[in-house]
Protein backbone atom coordinates (compact mmCIF):
# COMPACT_ATOMS: atom_id res chain seq x y z
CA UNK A 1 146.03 78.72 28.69
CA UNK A 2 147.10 76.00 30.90
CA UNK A 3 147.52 76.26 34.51
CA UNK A 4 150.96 77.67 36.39
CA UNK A 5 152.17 75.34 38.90
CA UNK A 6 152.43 75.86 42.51
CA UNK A 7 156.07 75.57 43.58
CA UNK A 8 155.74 72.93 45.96
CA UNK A 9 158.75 73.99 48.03
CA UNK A 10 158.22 77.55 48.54
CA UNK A 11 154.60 76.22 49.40
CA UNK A 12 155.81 74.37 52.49
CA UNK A 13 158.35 77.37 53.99
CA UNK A 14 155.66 80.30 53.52
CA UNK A 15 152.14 80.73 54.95
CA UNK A 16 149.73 83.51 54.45
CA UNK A 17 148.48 85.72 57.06
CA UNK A 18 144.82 87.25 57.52
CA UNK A 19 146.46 90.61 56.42
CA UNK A 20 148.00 89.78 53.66
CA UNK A 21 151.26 89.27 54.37
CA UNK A 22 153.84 86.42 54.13
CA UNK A 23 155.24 84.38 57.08
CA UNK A 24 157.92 82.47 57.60
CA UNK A 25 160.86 80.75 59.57
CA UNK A 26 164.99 81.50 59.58
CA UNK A 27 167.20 79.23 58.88
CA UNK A 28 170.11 78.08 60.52
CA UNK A 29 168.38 76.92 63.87
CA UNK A 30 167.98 72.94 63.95
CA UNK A 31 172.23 71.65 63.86
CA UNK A 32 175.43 73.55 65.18
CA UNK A 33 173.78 75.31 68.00
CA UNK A 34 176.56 75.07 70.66
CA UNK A 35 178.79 78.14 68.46
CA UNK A 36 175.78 80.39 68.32
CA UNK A 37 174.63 82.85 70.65
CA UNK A 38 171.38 82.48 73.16
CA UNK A 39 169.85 85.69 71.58
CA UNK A 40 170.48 84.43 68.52
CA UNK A 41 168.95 81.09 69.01
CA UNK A 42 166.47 83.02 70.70
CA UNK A 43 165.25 84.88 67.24
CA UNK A 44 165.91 81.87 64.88
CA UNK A 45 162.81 80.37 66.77
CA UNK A 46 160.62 83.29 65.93
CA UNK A 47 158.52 83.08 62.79
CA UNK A 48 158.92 86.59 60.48
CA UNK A 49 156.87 88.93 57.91
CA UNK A 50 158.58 88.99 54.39
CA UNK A 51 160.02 92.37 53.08
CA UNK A 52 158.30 94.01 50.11
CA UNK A 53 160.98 94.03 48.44
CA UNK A 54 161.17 90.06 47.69
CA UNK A 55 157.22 89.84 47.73
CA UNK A 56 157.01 89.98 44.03
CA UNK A 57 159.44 86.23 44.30
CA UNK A 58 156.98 84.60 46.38
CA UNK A 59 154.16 85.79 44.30
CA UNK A 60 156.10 83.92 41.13
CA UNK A 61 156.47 80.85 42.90
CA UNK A 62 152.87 80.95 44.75
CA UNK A 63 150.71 82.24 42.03
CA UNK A 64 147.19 81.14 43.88
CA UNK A 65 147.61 83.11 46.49
């Protein structure tokens, strides 16, 4: 059975924590800042924990996790 490969994009936008869990960053924060708000600028720059519910995507597209 040959190997599955490693989406290479979804590789680059999601990193794995010690815990288990999958970070990552918005987006819509590097262009067209000027019409959005400072508290929403303010959380764009954040980095975020995946929901369970689209864990089992990642997992297809990341299978060497």
């Amino acid at each position: 059975m040959p190997k599955i490969k490693t989406n290479r994009a979804a590789a680059k936008r999601f990193k794995k924590t010690g815990s288990g869990k999958v970070k990552y960053s918005k987006s819509f924060g590097s262009h067209i800042l000027a019409k959005k708000s400072r508290k929403r600028k303010r959380d764009l720059r954040q980095s975020h924990i995946l929901d369970d519910a689209n864990m089992k995507n990642i997992k297809r597209l990341l299978p060497y996790w």
